[in-house]
Every structure is written in structure tokens, then in C-alpha cells.
Protein backbone atom coordinates (compact mmCIF):
# COMPACT_ATOMS: atom_id res chain seq x y z
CA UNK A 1 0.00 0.00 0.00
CA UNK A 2 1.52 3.28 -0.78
CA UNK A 3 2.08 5.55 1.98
CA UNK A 4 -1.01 7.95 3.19
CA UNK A 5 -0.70 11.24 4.15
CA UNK A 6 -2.46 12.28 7.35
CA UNK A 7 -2.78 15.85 9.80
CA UNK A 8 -3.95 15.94 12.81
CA UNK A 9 -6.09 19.24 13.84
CA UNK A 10 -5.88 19.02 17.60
CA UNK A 11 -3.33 18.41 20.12
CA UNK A 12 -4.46 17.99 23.68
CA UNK A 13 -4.77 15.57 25.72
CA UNK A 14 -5.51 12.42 24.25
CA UNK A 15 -3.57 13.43 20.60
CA UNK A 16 -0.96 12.47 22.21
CA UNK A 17 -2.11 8.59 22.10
CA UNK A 18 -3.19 9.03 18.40
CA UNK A 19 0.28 10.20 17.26
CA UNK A 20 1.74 7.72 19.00
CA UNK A 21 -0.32 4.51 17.38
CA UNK A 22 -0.26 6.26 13.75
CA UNK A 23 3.40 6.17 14.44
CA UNK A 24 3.26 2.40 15.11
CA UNK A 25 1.33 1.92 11.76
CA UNK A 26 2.98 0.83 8.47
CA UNK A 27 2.77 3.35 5.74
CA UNK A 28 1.58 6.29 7.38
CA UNK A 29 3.02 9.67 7.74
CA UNK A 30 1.29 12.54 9.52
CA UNK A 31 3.03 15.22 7.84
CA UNK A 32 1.46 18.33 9.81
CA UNK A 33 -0.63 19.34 12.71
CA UNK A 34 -2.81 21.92 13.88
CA UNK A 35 -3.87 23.69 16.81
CA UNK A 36 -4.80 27.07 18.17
CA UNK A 37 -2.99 27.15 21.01
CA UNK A 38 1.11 27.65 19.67
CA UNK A 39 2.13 26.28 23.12
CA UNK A 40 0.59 22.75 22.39
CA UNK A 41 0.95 22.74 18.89
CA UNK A 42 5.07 23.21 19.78
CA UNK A 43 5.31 20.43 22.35
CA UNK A 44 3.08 17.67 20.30
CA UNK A 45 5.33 19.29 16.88
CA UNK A 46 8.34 18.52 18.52
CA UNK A 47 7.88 15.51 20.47
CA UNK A 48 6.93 13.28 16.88
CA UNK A 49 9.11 15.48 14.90
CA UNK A 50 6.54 17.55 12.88
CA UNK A 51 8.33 20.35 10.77
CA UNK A 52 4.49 21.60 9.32
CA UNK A 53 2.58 23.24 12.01
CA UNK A 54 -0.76 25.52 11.87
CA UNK A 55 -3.14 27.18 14.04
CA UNK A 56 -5.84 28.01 11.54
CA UNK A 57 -7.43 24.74 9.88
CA UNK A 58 -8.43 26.70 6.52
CA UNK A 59 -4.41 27.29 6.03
CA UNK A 60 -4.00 23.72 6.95
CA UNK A 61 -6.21 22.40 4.20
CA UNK A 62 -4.81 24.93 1.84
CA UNK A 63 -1.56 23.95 2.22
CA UNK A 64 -1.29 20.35 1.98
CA UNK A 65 -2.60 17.61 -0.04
CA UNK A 66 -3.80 15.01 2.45
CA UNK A 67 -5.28 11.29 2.63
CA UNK A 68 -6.94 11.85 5.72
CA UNK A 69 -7.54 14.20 8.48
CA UNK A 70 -7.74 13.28 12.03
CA UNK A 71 -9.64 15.52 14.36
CA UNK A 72 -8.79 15.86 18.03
CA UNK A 73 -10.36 18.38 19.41
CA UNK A 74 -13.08 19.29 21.64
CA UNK A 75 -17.28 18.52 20.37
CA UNK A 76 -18.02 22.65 19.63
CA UNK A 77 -15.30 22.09 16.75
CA UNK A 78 -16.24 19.20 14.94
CA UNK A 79 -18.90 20.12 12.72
CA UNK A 80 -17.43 23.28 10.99
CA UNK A 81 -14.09 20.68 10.62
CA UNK A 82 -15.61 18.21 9.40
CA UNK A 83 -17.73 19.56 6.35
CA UNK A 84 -13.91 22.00 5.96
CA UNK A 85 -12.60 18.43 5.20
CA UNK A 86 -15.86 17.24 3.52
CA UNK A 87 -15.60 20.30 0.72
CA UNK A 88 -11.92 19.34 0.34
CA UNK A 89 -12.39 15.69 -0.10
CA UNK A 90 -10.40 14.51 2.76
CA UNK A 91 -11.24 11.24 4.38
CA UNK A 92 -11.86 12.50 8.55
CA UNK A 93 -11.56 10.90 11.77
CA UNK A 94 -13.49 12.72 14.54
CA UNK A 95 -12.31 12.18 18.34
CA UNK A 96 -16.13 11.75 20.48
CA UNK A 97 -18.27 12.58 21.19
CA UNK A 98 -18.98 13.04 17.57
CA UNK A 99 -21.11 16.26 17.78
CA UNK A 100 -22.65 18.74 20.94
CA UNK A 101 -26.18 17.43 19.34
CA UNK A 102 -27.26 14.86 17.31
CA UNK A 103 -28.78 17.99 14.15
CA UNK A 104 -24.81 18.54 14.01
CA UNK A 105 -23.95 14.66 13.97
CA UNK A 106 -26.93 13.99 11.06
CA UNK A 107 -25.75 17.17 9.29
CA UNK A 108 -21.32 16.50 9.87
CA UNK A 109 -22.70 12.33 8.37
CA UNK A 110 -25.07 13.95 5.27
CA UNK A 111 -22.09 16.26 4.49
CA UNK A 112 -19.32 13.48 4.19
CA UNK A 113 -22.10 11.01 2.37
CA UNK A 114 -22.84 13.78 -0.46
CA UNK A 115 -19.38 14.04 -0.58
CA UNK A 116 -18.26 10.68 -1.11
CA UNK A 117 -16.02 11.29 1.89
CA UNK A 118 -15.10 8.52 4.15
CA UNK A 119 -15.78 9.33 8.38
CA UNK A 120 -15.11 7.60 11.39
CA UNK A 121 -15.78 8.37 14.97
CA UNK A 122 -12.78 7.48 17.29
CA UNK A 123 -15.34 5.59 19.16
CA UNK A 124 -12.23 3.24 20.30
CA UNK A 125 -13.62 1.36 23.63
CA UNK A 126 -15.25 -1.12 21.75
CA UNK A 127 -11.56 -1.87 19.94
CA UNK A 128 -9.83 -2.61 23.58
CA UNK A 129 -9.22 -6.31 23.55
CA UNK A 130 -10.67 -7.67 25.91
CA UNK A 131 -14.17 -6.04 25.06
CA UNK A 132 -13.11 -7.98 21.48
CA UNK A 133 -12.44 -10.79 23.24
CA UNK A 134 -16.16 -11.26 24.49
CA UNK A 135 -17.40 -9.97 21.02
CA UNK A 136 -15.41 -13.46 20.07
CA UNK A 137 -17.47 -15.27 22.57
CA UNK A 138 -20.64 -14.29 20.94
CA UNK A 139 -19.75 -15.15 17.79
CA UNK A 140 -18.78 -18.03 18.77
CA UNK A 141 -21.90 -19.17 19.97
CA UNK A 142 -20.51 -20.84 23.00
CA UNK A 143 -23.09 -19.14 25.60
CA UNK A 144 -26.07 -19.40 22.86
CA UNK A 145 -28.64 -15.92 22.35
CA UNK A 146 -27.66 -13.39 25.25
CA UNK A 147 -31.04 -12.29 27.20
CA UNK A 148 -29.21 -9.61 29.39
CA UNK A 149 -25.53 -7.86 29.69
CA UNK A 150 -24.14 -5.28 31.60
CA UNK A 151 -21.84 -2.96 30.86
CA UNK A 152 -19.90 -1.08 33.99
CA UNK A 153 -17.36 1.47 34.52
CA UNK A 154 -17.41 2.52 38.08
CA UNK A 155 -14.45 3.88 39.34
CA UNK A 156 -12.90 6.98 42.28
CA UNK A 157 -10.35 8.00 39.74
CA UNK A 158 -9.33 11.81 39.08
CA UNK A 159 -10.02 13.02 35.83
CA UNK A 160 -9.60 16.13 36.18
CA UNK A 161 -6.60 16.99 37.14
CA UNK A 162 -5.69 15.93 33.44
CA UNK A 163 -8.92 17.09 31.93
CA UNK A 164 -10.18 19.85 34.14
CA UNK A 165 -12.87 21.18 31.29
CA UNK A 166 -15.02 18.26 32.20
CA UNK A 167 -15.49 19.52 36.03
CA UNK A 168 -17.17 22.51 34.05
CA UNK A 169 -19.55 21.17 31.54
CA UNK A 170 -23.47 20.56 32.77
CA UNK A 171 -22.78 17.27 31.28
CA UNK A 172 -19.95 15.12 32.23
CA UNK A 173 -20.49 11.18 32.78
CA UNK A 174 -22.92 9.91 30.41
CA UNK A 175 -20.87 12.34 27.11
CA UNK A 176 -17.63 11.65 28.20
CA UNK A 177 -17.53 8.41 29.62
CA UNK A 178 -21.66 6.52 29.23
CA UNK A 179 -20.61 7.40 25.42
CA UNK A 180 -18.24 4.51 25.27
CA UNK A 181 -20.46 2.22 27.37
CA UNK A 182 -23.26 2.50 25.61
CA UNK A 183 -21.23 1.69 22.26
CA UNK A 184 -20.26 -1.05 23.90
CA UNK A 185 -23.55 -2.24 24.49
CA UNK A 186 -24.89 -1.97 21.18
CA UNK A 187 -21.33 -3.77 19.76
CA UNK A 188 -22.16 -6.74 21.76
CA UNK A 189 -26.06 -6.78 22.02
CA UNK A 190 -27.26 -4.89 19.24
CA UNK A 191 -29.09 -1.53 18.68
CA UNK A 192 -31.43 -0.02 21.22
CA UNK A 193 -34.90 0.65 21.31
CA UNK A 194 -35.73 2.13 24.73
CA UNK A 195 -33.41 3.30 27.53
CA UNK A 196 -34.71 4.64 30.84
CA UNK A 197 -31.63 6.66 32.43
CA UNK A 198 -31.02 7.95 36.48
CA UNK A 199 -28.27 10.13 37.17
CA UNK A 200 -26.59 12.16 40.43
CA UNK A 201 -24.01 14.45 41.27
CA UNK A 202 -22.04 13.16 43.97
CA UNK A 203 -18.95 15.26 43.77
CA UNK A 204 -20.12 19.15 44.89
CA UNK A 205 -17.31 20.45 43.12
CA UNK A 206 -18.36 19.98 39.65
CA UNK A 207 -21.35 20.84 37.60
CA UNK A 208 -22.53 17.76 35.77
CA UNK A 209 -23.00 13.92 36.82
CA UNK A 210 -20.89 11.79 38.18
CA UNK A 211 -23.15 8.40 38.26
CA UNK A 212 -25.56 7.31 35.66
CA UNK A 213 -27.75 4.04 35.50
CA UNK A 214 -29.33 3.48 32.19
CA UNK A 215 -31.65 0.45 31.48
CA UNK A 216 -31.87 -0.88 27.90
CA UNK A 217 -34.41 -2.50 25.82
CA UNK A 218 -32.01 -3.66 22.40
CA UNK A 219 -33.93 -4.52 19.68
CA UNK A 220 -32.90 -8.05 19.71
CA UNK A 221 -34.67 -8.94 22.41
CA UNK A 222 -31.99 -8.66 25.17
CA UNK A 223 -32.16 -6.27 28.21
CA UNK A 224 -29.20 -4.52 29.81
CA UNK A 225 -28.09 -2.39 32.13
CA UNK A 226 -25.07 -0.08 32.01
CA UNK A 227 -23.73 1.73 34.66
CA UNK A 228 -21.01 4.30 34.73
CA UNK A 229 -19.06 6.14 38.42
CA UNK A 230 -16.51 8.58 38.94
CA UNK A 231 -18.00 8.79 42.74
CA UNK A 232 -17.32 5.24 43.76
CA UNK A 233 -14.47 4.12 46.11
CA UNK A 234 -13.30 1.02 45.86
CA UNK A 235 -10.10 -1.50 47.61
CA UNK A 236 -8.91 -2.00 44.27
CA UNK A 237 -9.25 0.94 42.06
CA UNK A 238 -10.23 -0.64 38.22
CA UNK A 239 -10.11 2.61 36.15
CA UNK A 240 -9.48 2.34 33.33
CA UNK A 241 -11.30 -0.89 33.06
CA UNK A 242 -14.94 -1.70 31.81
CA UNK A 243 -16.12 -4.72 32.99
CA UNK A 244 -18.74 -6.87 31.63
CA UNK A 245 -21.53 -9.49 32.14
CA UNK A 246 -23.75 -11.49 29.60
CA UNK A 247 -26.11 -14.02 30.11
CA UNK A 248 -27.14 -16.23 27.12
CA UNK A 249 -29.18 -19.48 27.02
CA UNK A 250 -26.46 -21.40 26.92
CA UNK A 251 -23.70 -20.13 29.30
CA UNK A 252 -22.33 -16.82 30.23
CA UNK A 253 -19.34 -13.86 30.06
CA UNK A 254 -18.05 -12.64 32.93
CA UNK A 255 -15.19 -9.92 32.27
CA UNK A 256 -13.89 -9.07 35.70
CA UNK A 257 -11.32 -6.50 37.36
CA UNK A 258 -7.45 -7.66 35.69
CA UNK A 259 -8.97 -9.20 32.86
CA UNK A 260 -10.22 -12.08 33.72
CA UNK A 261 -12.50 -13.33 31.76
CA UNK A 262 -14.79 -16.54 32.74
CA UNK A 263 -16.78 -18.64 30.13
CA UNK A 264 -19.21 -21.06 30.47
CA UNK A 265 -21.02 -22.61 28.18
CA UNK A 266 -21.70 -25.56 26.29
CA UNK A 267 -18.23 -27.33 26.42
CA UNK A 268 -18.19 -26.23 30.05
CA UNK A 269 -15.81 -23.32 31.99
CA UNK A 270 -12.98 -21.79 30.94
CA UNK A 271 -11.45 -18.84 32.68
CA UNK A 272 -8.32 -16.62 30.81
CA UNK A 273 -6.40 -13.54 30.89
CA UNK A 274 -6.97 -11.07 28.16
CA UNK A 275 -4.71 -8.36 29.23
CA UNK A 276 -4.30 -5.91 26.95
CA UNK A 277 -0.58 -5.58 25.56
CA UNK A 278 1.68 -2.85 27.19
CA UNK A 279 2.89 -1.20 23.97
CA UNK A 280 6.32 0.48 24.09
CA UNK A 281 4.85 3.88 24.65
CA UNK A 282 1.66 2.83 26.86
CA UNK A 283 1.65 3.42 30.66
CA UNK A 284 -0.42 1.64 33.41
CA UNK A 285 -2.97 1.86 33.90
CA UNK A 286 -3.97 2.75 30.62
CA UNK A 287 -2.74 0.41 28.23
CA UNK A 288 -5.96 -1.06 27.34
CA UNK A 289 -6.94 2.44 25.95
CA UNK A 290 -4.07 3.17 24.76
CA UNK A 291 -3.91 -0.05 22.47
CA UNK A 292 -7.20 0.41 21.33
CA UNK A 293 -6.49 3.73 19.92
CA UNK A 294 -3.81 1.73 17.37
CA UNK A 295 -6.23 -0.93 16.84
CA UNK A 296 -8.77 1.51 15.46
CA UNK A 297 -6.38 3.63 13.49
CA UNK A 298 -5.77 0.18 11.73
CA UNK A 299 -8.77 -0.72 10.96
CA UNK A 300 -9.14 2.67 9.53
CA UNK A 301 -5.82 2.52 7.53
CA UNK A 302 -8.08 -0.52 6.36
CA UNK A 303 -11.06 0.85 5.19
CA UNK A 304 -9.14 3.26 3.31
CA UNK A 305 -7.05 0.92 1.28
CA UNK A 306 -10.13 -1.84 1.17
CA UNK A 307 -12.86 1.19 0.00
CA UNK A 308 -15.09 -0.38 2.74
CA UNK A 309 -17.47 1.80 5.78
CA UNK A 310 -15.44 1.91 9.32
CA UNK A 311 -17.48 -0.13 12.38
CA UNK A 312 -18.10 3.51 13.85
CA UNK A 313 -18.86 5.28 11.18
CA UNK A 314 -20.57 8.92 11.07
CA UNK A 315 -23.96 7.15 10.10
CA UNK A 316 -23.11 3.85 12.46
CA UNK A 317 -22.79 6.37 15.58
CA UNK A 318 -25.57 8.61 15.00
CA UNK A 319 -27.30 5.46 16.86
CA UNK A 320 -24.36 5.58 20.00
CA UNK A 321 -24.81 9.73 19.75
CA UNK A 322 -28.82 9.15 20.22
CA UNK A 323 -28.54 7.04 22.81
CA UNK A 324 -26.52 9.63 24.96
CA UNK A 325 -29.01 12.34 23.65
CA UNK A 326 -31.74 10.07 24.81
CA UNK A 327 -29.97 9.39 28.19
CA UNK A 328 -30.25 12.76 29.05
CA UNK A 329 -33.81 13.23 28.33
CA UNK A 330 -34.69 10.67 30.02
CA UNK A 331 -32.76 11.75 33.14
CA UNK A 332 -34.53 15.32 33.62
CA UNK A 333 -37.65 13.16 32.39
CA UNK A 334 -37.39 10.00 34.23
CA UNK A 335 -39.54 8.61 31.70
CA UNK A 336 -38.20 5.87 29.25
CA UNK A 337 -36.90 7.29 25.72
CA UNK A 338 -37.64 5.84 22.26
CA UNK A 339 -34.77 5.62 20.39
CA UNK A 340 -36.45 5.97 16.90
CA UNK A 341 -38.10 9.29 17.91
CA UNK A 342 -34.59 10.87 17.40
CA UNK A 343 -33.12 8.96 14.53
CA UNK A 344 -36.03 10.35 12.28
């Protein structure tokens, strides 16, 4: 495959990771970045070696000829950078969540699709591997039809000491963290047709939710619950792992704290460890994030050579972004939310 150009508009926090794992990725060069803030955009130039810097995305799309674009930056952003790379033909990534409301998402999707313009959201939880490890289960057939999963996160860690915009938002747990749960959910169990969500602020300090508890009707038949806590304190602390439960008529999953992962079905128990790999640049404890962020850039660099539609596409996470909308309404509600209501 001959080598693909790439920029990446964006470099806070988590860009860091992406640089990293397209780095670690045969036959791709990012060959500038962007960012409006010339501090950042120096330290994430200089740290992978980027020569071509910018601070206004127009100038960056004037100025090179790209494969792709990868977007890092924060939700407000994404749609006027997205349909900037849709009217230049340029292939995006967008970090989540996707859009700050799901008119933007349909509109950021509609704009790439007229413009025969491949998109995919960095929707990357569902790449860890040990979430792929139960999707493997399933498909094996082992455990038979799962009836019920759940999907939990709970966890004490501080997030904002690295991230200390999402003690400010009015939403915080269900659109920064729920996001990835509930894509999760619908990987393993299929899309949603009701949810019924509760939420609380336990923390006093910040202005959103902390805990969320959202009940699922998928339209497979199968019920679930996911659950997702920055308030809870626990002997072990688990972040950054999600751990996972689902019952089938045949046998059952049971991903637990450190990866274990216990399986009985119809040729009896087994129990292994699937610990993520601790890549060269990855630190504890968040390798299994870290090497999900490569596994998705891959199966983008995929896509691209293949002329196939990414797993979490624009149009594939319109359904994850509506479940978060729905979430919400269904929190200040506390009434259960159609799903198909908003996808119209």
C-alpha cells in the first residue's frame, strides 16, 4: 500500500495517544498538525518530529494535499471541521463525542455522504481487547442468544486533574464516559430501542453527573443495564477498566477486574487472561486504551485501502450519539426514551 498522508487538527490531551499509534502503523506519515494554542501545537510538533505546524485549519487544508484528516479536538469544533474536510475531499476521523447534538452529527454524516467522503468516529472502547475478546465469545456461539448484559465502569479515579474542562460542563459522565459504554452495548447486544436513564451528582465540586444508570431494551430482544461512576471508592481501584456481564441461554461472560474473563457454556468453563498488551509507549494503567487507539487507526488505515465503511462510522454512531441524547432526556424526564423518535 503506498504511503497515506495524514494531519492531525488538535493536540491535547488524548492526541498524544493518536500520534503515538499512527506512528506504530505501516505506511503512514502525519506530515502536519494543527492547533490554536502555539504552546501545544510546539510540544506535540516537537515531540513526533513535525516540521508543518498551523493554528488556523483553513491554512492547513490549503496547504497540503492530504489522505486523511484526524480531528482531536473538543465537540463545539467538529462540525465546521468536518464539512472544511468534507468540501476538500479529505477522508476525517473525529475524536467523540462526535457532535454537541445529534442535528450537528446527522448534518457533519449527510455532508461526508454527499461528498463521497469517508468518516469515522474514534469511538475506540469497543476496539480494547478484551471487550473484542467477548465480542469473540458471541460469535462463537458458546453461551447461545444473550437475554441480558451489563456494561460497567465505576471507578474513584481523578479526571480532572488531566482534563479539568469536564469539572465545568453541565454534562460530564454519560458524554464523556456513558458514550463509550453504551457503544459497547450496542457492539455486543445490538441496537437499542428504549433506555430509561437515572443520574446524580455526587462530587459538589463539579457541575454535571458523576453516576448514571441506564436500562436498555435492544432490539434483539436482550435487556441490559449499564452503569457508569466517577463517585465510587473502591479496595482496588479498576479505572481504566470496563467490565462486563452477559447471560445467554447457553452459558455466560463474565469480564472481571485484571482481565479475567470466565466462560461457560456448552463445552463447560474456561477462565483466561486477556490483558491488553503494554505497547512500548503505553503506561499503566492505561494500556488497554491506549492499544485500542492503534487498533482503530488500523482498521481505519483498512477501510481506506479496502474502500469499505469503518465499524463507527458517522452514520453507524448517530445510533451511540442518540442514545446519549436520549440518556439525558430521560434523566430530567425519568420517563423511558424511544430511540427511533430521534433517529427520524
Amino acid at each position: 500500500m503506498a504511503e497515506l498522508r495524514g494531519a492531525l487538527i488538535g493536540c491535547g490531551f488524548f492526541a498524544v495517544n493518536q500520534m503515538h499509534a499512527w506512528r506504530d502503523i505501516a505506511n503512514i506519515s502525519i506530515v502536519a498538525v494543527c492547533d490554536r494554542d502555539p504552546e501545544r501545537l510546539t510540544v506535540v510538533g516537537d515531540q513526533f518530529g513535525i516540521a508543518r505546524r498551523y493554528t488556523d485549519a483553513a491554512a492547513l487544508f490549503a496547504g497540503e494535499s492530504l489522505d486523511f484528516v484526524d480531528i482531536a479536538t473538543t465537540a463545539p469544533s467538529h462540525r465546521s471541521l468536518v464539512e472544511m474536510a468534507a468540501r476538500h475531499g479529505v477522508p476525517a476521523i473525529c475524536q467523540k463525542p462526535f457532535a454537541p447534538s445529534l442535528a450537528d452529527a446527522k448534518a457533519m454524516a449527510k455532508a461526508c455522504s454527499d461528498a463521497g467522503v469517508p468518516l469515522m468516529v474514534h469511538e475506540n472502547f469497543r476496539w480494547q481487547s478484551p471487550i473484542q475478546a467477548v465480542r469473540a465469545v458471541l460469535d462463537s456461539g458458546d453461551i447461545g442468544t444473550p437475554f441480558f448484559g451489563r456494561i460497567s465502569f465505576r471507578s474513584a479515579y481523578d479526571v480532572f486533574s488531566g482534563q479539568p474542562y469536564l469539572a465545568t460542563g453541565k454534562r460530564f459522565i454519560i458524554e464523556d464516559l456513558g458514550i463509550h459504554s453504551l457503544d459497547i452495548a450496542r457492539f455486543l447486544l445490538g441496537d437499542v430501542s428504549t433506555i430509561t436513564t437515572r443520574t446524580a451528582r455526587i462530587n459538589p465540586e463539579i457541575a454535571g453527573e458523576d453516576v448514571a444508570t441506564m436500562l436498555m431494551d435492544h432490539e434483539s430482544g436482550a435487556t441490559s443495564v449499564v452503569d457508569c461512576s466517577y463517585a465510587t471508592k473502591l479496595a482496588t481501584e479498576p479505572f481504566p477498566q470496563t467490565l462486563v456481564e452477559i447471560d445467554g441461554n447457553g452459558g455466560t461472560i463474565r469480564l472481571e477486574q485484571d482481565y479475567r474473563l470466565t466462560v461457560t457454556g456448552r463445552n463447560g468453563t474456561a477462565v483466561s487472561d486477556v490483558s491488553p498488551p503494554l505497547l512500548p509507549w503505553a503506561s499503566r494503567p492505561w494500556q488497554n486504551i491506549q492499544e485500542s487507539v492503534v487498533a482503530i487507526q488500523k482498521h481505519w488505515v483498512d477501510c481506506l485501502a479496502n474502500g469499505t465503511e469503518p465499524a463507527t462510522s458517522g452514520a453507524d454512531n448517530l445510533r451511540t450519539l442518540a442514545l446519549v441524547e436520549a440518556a439525558y432526556a430521560g434523566a430530567a424526564s425519568r420517563e423511558p426514551v424511544q430511540l427511533d423518535t430521534l433517529l427520524k
